[in-house]
Protein backbone atom coordinates (compact mmCIF):
# COMPACT_ATOMS: atom_id res chain seq x y z
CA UNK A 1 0.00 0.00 0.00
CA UNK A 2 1.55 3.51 -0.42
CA UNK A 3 2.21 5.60 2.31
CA UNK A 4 3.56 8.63 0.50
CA UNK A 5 2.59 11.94 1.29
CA UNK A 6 2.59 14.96 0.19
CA UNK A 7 2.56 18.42 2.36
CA UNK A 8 2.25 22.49 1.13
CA UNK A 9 3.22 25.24 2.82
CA UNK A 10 2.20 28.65 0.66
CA UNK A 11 5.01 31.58 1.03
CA UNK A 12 6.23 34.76 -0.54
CA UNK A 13 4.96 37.83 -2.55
CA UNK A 14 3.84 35.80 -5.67
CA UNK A 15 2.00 33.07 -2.95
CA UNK A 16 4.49 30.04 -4.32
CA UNK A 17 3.88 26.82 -3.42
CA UNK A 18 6.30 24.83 -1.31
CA UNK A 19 6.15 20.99 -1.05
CA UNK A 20 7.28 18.61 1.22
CA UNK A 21 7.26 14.86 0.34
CA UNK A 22 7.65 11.84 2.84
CA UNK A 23 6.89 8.41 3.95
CA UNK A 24 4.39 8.03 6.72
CA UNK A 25 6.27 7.30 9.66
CA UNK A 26 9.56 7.82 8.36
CA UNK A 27 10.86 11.48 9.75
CA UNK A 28 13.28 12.24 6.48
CA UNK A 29 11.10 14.62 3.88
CA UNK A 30 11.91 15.57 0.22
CA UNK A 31 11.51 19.55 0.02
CA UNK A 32 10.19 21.15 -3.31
CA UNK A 33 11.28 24.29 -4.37
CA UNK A 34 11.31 26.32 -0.60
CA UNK A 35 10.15 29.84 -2.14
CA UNK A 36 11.64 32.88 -0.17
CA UNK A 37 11.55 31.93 3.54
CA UNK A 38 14.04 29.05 3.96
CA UNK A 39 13.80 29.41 7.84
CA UNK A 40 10.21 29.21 8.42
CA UNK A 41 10.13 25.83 6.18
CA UNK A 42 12.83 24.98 8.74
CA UNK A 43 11.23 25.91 11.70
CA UNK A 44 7.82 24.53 10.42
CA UNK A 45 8.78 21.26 9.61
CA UNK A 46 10.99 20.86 12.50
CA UNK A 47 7.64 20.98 14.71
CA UNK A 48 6.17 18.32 13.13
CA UNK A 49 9.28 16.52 13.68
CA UNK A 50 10.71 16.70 9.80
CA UNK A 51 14.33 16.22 9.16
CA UNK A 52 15.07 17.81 5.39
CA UNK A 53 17.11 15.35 3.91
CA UNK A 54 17.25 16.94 0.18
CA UNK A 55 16.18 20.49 -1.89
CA UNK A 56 14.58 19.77 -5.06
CA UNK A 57 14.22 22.45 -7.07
CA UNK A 58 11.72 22.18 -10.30
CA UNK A 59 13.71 25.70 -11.77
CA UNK A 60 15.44 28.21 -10.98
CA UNK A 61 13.19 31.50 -10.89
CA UNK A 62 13.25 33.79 -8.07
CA UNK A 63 10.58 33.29 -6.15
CA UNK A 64 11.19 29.29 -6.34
CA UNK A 65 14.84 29.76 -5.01
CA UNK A 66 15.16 32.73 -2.56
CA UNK A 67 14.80 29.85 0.45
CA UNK A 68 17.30 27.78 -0.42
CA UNK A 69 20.71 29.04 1.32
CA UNK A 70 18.78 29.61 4.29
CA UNK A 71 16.82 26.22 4.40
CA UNK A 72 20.21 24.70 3.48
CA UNK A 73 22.30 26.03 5.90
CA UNK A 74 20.21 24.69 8.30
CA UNK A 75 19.71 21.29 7.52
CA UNK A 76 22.85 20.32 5.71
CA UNK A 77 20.61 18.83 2.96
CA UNK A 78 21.71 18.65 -0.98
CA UNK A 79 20.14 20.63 -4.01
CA UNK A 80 18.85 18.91 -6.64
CA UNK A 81 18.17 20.47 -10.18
CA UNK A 82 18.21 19.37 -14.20
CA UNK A 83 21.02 19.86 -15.74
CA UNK A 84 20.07 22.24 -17.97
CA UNK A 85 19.01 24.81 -15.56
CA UNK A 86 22.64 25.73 -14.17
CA UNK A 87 22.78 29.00 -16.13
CA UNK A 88 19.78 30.09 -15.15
CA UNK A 89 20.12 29.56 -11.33
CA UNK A 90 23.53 31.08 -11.63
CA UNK A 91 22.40 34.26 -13.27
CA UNK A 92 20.66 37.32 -11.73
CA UNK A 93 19.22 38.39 -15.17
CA UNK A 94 17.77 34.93 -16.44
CA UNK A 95 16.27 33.33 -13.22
CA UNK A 96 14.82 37.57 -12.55
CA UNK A 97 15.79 37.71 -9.03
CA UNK A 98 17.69 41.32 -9.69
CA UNK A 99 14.73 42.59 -11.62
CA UNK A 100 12.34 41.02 -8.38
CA UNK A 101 14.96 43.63 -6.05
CA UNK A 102 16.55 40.83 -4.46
CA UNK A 103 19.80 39.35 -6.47
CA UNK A 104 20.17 35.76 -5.81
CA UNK A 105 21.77 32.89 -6.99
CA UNK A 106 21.97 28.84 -6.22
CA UNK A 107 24.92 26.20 -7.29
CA UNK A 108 22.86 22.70 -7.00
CA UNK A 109 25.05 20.01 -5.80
CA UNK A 110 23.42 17.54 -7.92
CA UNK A 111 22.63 18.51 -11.85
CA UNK A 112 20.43 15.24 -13.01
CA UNK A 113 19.50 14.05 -16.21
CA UNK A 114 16.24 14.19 -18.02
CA UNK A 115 14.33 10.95 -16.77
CA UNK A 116 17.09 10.21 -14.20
CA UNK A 117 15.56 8.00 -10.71
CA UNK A 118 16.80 9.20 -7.23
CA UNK A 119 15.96 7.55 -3.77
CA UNK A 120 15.44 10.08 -1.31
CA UNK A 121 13.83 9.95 2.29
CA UNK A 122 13.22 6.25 1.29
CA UNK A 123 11.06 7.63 -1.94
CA UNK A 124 11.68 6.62 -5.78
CA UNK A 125 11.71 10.23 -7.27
CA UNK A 126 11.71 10.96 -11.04
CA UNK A 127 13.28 14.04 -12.87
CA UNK A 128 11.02 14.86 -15.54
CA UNK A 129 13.01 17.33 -18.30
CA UNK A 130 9.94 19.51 -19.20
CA UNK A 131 11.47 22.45 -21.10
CA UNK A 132 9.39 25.93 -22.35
CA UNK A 133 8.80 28.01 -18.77
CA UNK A 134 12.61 28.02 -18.58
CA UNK A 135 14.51 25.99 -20.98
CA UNK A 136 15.78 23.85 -17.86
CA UNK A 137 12.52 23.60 -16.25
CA UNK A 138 10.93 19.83 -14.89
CA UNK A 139 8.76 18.08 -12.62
CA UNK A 140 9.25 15.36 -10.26
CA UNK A 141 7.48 12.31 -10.64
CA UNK A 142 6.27 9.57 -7.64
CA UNK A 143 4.82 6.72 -9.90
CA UNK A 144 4.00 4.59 -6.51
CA UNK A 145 1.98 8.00 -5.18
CA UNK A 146 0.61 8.93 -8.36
CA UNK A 147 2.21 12.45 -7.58
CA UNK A 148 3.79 15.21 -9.96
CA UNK A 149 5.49 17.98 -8.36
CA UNK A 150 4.89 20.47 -11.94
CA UNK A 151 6.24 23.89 -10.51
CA UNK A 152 5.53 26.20 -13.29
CA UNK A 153 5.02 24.17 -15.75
CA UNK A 154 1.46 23.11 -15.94
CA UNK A 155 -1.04 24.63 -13.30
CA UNK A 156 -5.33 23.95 -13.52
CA UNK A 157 -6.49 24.98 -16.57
CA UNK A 158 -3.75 27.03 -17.67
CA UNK A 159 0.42 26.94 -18.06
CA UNK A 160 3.62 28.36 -17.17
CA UNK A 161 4.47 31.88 -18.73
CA UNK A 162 7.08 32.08 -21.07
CA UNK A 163 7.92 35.45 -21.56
CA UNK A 164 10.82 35.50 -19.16
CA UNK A 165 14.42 34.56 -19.99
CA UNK A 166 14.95 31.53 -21.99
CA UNK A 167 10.79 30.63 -22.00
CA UNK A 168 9.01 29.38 -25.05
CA UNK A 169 5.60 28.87 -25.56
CA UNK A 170 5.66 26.26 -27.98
CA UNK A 171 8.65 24.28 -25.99
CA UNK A 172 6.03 24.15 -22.86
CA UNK A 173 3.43 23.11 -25.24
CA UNK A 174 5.06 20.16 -26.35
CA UNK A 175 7.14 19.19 -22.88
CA UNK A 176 2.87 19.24 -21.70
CA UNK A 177 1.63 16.62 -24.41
CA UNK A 178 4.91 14.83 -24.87
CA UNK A 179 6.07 13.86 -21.35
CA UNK A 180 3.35 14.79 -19.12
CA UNK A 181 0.17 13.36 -20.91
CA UNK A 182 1.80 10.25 -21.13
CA UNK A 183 1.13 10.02 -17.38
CA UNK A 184 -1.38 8.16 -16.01
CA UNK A 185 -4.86 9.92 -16.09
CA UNK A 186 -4.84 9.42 -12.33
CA UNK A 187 -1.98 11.58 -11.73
CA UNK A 188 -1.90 14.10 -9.15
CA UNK A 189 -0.18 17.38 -10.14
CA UNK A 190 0.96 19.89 -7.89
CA UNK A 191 2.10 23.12 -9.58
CA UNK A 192 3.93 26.29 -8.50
CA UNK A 193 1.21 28.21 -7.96
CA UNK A 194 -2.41 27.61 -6.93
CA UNK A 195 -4.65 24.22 -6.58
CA UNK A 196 -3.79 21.03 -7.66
CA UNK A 197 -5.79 19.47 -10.22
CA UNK A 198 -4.55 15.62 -12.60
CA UNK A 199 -3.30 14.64 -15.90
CA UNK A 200 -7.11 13.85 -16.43
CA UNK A 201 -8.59 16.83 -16.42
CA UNK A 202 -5.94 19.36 -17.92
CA UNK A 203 -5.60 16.58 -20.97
CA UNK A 204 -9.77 17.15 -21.71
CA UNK A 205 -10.11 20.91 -20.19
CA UNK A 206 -6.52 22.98 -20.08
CA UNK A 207 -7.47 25.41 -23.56
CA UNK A 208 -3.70 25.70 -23.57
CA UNK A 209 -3.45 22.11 -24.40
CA UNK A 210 -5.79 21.30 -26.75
């Protein structure tokens, strides 16, 4: 039976959604893209009794990376990211933090490959390459959970922007229909930014995706 789980914690100016994956019962979580306030996911999960054991981060915008030092100097925990998103969370221009008034940028200590498998906090996660909000941009994929962290990639009924550095609309289009609508129907996804919603519905309703 699975016992993943899947916890959200909403932070920042732009209201970004932070995840937190885990087993049930196991204390290690899996922390998704920690917005702006790296402390308060600290102190938050801390309560509940969390240990962060890694930082994934779906890409490398601002307002998805602002927590990370923070949240990492406190835990000790690696940063995970595709490897084609180094530029971008190593520039102040393309991932917008100097044009958001707060220059930032991350160095992942593990750049993974488009459909690569990691076990972390005892969980099978999947690195799906999904390239067109930022030409590194992915999602992380729990097959056993039927979970799919999307970060700014696909959100309910709509999509990603793309006219920030390095976006393309027709790049998102196809990373949607090519390696997401392959999922199961049943899939859960969790985006960036508001509610959650499945491959389902966005394959018969998103208008962006028909």
């Amino acid at each position: 039976m699975n016992n993943v789980k899947i916890g959200k914690m909403v932070i920042g100016s732009v209201q970004t959604n932070c995840y937190f994956l885990y087993r049930e019962g196991n204390a290690k979580v899996v922390v998704v893209d920690p917005a702006d306030r790296g402390d308060y996911i600290y102190e938050k999960l801390t309560e509940k009794g969390f240990q962060v054991e890694a930082i994934l981060l779906t890409h490398g915008h601002f307002d998805h990376i602002w927590g990370v030092k923070k949240l990492k100097d406190l835990t000790g925990a690696k940063v995970y990211a595709y490897e084609k998103e180094r530029d971008v969370l190593n520039s102040v221009e393309l991932n917008a933090s100097e044009m958001a008034g707060r220059a930032c940028t991350v160095e992942a200590d593990v750049y993974g490959k488009d459909g690569e498998e990691w076990q972390l906090a005892d969980i099978t996660v999947r690195l799906i390459g999904t390239p067109g909000h930022t030409h590194g941009c992915c999602c992380y994929y729990v097959e056993e959970a039927d979970i799919l962290v999307c970060g700014d990639t696909l959100f309910e009924g709509s999509v990603g922007r793309t006219d920030l550095p390095t976006g393309s609309m027709g790049e998102l289009v196809r990373s949607i229909k090519d390696k997401l609508f392959v999922l199961p129907d049943k899939t859960i996804c969790f985006p960036g930014h508001g509610g959650s919603t499945t491959i389902g519905d966005e394959k018969m309703y998103n208008p962006f995706i028909q």
